[in-house]
N, C-alpha and C. Protein backbone atom coordinates (compact mmCIF):
# COMPACT_ATOMS: atom_id res chain seq x y z
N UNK A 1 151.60 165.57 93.34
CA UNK A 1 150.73 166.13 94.35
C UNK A 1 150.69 165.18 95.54
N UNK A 2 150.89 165.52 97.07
CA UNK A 2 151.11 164.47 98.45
C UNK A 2 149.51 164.24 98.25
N UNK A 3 149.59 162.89 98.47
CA UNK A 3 148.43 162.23 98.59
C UNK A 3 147.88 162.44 100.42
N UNK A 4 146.80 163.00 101.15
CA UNK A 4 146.53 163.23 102.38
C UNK A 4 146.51 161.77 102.93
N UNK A 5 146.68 161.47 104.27
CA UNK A 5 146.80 159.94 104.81
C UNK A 5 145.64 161.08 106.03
N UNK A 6 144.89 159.87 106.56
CA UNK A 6 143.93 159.87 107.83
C UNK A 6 144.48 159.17 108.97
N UNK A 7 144.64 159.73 109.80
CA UNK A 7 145.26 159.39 110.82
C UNK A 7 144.39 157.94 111.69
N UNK A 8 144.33 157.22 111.79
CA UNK A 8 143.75 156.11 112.22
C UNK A 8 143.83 155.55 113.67
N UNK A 9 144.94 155.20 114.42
CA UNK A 9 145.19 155.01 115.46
C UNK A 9 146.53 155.69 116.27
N UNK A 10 146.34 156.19 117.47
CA UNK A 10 147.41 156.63 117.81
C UNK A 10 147.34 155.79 119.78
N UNK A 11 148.60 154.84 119.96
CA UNK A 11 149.07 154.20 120.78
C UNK A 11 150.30 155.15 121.07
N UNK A 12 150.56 155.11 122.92
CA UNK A 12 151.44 155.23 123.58
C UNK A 12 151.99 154.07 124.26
N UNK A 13 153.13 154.23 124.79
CA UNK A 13 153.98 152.88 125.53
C UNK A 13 152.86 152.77 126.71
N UNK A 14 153.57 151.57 127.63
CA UNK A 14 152.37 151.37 128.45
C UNK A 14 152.23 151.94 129.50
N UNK A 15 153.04 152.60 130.29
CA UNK A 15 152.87 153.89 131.24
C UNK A 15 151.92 155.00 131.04
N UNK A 16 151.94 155.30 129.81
CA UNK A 16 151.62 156.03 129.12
C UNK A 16 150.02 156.67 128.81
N UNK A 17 149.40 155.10 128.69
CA UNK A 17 148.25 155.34 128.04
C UNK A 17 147.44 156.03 128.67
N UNK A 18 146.44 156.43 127.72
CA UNK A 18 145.45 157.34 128.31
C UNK A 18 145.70 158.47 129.09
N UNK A 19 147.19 159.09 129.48
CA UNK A 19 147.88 160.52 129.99
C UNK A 19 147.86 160.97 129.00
N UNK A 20 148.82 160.75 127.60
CA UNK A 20 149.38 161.92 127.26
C UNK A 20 148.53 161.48 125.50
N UNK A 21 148.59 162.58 124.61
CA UNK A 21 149.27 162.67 123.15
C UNK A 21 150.39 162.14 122.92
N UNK A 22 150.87 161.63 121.74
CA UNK A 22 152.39 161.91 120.82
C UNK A 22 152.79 163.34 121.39
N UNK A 23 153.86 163.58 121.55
CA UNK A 23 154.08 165.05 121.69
C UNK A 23 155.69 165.24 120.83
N UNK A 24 155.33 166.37 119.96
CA UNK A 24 156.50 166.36 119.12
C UNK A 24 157.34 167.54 119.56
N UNK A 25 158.82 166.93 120.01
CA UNK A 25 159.61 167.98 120.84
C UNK A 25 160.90 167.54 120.20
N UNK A 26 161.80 167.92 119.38
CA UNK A 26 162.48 168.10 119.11
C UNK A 26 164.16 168.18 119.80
N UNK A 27 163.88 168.14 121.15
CA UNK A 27 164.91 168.93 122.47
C UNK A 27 165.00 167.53 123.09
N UNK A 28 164.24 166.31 122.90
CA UNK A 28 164.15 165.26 123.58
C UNK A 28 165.51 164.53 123.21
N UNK A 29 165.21 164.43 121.87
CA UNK A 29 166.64 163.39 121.15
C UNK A 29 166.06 162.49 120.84
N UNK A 30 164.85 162.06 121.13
CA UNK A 30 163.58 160.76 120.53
C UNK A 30 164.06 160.49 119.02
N UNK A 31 164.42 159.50 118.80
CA UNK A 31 163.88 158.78 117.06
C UNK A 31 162.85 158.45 116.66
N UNK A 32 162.87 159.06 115.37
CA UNK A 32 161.07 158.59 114.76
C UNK A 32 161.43 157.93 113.75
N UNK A 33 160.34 156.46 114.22
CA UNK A 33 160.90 155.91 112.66
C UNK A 33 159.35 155.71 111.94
N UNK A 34 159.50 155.79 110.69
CA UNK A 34 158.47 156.52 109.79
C UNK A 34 158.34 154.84 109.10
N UNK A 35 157.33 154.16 109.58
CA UNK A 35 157.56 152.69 108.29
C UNK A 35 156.22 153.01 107.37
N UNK A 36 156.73 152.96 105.76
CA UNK A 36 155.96 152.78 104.81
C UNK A 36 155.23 151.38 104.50
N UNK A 37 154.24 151.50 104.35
CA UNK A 37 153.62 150.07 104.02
C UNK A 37 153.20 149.77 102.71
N UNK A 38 153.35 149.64 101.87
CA UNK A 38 152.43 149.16 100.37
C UNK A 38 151.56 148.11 100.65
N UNK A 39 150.47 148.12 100.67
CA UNK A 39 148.89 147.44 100.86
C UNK A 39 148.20 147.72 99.65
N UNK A 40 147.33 146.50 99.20
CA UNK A 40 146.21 146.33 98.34
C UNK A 40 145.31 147.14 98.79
N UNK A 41 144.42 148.14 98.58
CA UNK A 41 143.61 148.71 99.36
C UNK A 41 142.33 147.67 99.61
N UNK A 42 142.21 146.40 99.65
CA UNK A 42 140.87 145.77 99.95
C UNK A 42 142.09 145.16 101.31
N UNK A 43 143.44 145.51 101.56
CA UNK A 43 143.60 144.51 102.73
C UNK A 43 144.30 145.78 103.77
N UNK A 44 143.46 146.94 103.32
CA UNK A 44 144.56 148.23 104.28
C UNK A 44 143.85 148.24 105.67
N UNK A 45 142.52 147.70 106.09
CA UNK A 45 142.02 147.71 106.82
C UNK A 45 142.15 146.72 107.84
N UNK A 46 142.35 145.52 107.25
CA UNK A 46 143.36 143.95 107.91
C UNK A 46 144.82 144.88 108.20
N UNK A 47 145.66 145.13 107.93
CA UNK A 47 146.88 145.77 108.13
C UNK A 47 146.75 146.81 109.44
N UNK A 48 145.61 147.68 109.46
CA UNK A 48 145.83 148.57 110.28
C UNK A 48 145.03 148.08 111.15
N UNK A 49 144.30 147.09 111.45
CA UNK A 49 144.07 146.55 112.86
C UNK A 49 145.18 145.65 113.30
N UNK A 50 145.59 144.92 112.35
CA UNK A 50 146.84 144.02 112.89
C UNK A 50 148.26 144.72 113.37
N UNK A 51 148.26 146.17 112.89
CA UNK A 51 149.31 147.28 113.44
C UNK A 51 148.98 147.28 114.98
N UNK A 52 148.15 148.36 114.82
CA UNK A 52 146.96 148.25 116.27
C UNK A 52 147.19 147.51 117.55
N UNK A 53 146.58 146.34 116.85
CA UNK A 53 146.61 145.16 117.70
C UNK A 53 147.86 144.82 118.67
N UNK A 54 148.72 144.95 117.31
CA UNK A 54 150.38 144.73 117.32
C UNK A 54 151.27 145.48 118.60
N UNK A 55 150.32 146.84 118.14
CA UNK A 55 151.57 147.75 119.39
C UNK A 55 150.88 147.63 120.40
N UNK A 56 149.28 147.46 120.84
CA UNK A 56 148.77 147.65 122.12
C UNK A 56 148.88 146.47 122.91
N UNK A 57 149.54 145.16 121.99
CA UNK A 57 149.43 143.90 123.07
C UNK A 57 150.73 143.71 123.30
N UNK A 58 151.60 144.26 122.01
CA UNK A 58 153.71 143.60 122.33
C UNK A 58 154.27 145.09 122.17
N UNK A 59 154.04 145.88 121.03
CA UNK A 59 155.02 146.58 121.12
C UNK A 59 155.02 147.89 122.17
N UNK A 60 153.99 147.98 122.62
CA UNK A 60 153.43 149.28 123.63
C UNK A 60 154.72 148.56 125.02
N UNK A 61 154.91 147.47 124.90
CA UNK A 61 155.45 147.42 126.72
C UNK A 61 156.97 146.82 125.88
N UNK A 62 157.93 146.99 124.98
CA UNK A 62 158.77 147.10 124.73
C UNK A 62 160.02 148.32 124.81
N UNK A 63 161.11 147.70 125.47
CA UNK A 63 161.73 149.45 126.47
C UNK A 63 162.02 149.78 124.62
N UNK A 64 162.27 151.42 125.48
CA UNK A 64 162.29 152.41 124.37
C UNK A 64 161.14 152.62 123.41
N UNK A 65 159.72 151.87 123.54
CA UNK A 65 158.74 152.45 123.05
C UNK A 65 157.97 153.77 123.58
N UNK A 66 158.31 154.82 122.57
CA UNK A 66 157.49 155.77 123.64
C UNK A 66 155.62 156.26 122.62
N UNK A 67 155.89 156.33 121.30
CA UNK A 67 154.36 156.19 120.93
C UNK A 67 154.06 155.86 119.43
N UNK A 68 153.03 155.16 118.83
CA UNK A 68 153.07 154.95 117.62
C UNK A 68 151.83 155.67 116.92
N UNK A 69 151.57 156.27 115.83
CA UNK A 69 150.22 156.40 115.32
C UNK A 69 150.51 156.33 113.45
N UNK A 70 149.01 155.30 113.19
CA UNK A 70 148.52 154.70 112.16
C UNK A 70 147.73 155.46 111.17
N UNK A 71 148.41 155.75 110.11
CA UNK A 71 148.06 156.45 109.27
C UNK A 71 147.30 155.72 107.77
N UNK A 72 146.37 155.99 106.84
CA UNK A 72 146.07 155.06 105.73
C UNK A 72 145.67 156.82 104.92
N UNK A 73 146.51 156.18 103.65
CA UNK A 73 146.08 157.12 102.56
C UNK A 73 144.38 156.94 101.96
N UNK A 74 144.59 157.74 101.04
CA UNK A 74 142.81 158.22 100.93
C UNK A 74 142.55 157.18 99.58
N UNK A 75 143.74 157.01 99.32
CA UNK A 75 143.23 155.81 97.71
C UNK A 75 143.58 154.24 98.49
N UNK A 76 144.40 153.99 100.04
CA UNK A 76 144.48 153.27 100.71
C UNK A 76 145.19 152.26 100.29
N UNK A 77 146.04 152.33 99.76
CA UNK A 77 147.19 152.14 99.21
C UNK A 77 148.97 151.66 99.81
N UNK A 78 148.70 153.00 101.08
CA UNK A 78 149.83 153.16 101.51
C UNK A 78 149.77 152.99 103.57
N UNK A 79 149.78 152.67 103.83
CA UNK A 79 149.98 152.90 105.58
C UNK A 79 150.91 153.27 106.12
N UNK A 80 150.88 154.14 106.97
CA UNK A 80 152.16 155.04 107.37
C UNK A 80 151.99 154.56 108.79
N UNK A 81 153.06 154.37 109.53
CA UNK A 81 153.02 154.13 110.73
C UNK A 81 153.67 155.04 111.24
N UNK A 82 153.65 155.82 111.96
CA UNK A 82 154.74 157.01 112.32
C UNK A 82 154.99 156.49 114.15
N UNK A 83 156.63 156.20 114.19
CA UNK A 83 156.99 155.41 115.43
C UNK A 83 157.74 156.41 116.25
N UNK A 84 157.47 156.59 117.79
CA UNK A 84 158.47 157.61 118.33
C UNK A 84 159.07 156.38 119.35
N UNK A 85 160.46 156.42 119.10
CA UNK A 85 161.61 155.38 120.11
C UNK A 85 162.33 156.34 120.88
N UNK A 86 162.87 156.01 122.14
CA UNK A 86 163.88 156.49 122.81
C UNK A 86 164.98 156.78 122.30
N UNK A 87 165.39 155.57 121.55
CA UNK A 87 167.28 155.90 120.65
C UNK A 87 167.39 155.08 119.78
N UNK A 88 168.15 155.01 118.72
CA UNK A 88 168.30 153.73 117.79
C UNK A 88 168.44 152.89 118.08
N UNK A 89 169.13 152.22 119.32
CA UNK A 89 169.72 151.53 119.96
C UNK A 89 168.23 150.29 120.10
N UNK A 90 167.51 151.37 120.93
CA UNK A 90 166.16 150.66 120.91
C UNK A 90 165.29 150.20 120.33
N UNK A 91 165.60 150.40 118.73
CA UNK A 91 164.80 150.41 118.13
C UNK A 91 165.57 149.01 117.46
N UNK A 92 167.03 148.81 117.19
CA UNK A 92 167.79 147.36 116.94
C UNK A 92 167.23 146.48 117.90
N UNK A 93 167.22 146.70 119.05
CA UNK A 93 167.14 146.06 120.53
C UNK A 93 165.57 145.09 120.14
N UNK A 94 164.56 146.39 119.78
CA UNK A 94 163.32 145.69 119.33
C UNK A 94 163.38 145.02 118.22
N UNK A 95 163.85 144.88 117.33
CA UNK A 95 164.26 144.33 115.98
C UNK A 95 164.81 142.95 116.62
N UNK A 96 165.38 143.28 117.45
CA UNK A 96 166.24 141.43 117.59
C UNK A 96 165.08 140.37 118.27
N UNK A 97 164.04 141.18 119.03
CA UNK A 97 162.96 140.60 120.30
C UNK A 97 162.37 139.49 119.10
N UNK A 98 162.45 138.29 119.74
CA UNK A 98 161.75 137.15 119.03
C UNK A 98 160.35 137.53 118.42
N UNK A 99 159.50 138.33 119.67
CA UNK A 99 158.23 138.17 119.16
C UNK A 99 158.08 139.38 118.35
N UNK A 100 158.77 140.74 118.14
CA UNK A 100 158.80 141.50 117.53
C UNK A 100 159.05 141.26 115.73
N UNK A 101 160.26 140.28 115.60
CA UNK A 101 160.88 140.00 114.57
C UNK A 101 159.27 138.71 114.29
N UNK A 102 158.90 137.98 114.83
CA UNK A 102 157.40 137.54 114.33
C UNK A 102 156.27 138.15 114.08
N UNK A 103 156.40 139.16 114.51
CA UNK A 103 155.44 140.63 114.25
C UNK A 103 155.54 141.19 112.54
N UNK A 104 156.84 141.15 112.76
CA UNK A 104 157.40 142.13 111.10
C UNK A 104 157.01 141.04 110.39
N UNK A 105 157.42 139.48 110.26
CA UNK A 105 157.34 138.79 109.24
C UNK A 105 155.65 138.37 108.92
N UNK A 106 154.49 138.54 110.11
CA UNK A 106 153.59 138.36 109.85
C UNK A 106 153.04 139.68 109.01
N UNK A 107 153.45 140.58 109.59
CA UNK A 107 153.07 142.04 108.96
C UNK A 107 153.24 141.85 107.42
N UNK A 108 154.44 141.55 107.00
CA UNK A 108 154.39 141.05 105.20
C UNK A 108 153.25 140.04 104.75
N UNK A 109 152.75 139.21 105.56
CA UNK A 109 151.78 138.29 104.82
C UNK A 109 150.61 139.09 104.62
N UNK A 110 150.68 140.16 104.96
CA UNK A 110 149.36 141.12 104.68
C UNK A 110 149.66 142.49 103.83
N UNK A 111 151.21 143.22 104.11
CA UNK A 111 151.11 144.18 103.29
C UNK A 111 152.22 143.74 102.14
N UNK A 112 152.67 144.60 101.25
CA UNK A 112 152.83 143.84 99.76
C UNK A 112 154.62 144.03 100.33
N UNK A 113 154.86 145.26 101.04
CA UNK A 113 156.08 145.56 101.40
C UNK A 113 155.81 146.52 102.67
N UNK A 114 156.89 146.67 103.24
CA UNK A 114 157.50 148.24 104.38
C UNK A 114 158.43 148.45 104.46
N UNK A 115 158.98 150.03 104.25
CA UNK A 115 160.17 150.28 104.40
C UNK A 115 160.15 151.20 105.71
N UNK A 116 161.09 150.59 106.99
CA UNK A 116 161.09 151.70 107.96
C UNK A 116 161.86 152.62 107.71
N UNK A 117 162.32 153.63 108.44
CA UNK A 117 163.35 154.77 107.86
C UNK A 117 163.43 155.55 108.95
N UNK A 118 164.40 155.60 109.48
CA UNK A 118 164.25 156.77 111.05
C UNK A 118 164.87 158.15 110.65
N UNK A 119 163.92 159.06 111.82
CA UNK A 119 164.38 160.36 111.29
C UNK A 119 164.89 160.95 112.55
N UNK A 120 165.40 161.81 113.05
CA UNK A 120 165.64 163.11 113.89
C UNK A 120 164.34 163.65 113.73
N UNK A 121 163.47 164.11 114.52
CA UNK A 121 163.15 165.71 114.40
C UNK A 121 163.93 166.62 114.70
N UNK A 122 163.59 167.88 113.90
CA UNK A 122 164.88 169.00 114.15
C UNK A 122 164.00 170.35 114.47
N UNK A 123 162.50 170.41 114.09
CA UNK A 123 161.91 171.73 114.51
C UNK A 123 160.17 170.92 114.40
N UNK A 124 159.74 171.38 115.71
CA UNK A 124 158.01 171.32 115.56
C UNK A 124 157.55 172.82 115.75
N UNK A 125 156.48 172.77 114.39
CA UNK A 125 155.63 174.04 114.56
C UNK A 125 154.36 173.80 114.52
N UNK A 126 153.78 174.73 115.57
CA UNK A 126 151.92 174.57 115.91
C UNK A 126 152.17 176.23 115.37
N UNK A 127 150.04 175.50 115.43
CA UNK A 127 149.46 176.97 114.20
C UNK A 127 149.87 178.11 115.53
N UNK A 128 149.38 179.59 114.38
CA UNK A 128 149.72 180.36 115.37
C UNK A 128 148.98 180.52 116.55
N UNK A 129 147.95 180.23 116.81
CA UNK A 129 147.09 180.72 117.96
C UNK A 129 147.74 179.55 119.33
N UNK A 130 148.35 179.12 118.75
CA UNK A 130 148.99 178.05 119.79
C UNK A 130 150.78 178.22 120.69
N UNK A 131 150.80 179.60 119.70
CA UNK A 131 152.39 180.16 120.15
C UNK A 131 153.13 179.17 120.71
N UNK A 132 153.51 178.03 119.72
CA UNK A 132 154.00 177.28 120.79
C UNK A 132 155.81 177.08 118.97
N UNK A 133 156.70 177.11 119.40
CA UNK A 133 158.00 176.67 118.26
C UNK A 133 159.27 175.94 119.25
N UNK A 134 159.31 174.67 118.46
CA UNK A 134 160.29 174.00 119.38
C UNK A 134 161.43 173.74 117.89
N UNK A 135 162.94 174.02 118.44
CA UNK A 135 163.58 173.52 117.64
C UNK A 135 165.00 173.21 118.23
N UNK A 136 165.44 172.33 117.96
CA UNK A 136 167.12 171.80 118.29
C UNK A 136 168.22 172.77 117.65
């Protein structure tokens, strides 16, 4: 049975803030990379401010960031970070950034593990009263 996650924080790049939503469009070519977190649930709350923290002071003004939002399961267990990048490219590019790669390794002294994992989107659907279907 999917365990429900609560959506917790949602950050845009730094142009960004305070204009828009995440907006899930499919037609863009955006990468999402999806990082799993395994957390103690007495330290999921340390984790998701130090996420937080993380993208609104370094990773929000890193090119190819376009938005992140912070997810924590309901037994709190798990933290989902759901990441939208420009291209893979950007997303290595951020991986190599000194202070980024000090970001990830501090991020382990708090959660037990993370696995990132990038996806394509290939179709977004809103409810119906919203007539809205995007797909590649």
């Amino acid at each position: 049975m999917p365990i429900p996650y609560e959506l917790r924080h949602s950050i845009q790049d730094a142009t960004a803030i305070g204009t828009r939503p995440t907006t899930l469009d499919p037609t863009t070519g955006d990468l999402t990379l999806i990082n799993n977190c395994a957390v103690r649930p007495e330290r999921a709350e340390e984790l998701l401010d130090f996420l937080a923290r993380s993208t609104v002071e370094t990773i929000r003004y890193v090119p190819g960031f376009i938005s992140a939002n912070l997810h924590v399961n309901s037994d709190r267990t798990q933290v989902v970070n759901y990441a939208q990048w420009k291209s893979s490219k950007a997303t290595t590019t951020a991986r190599e950034n000194p202070k980024v790669a000090a970001l990830m390794r501090e991020q382990l002294q708090i959660a037990d593990s993370f696995m990132p994992v990038p996806y394509e989107l290939r179709n977004s659907v809103a409810a119906a009263d919203s007539l809205i279907f995007r797909s590649r």
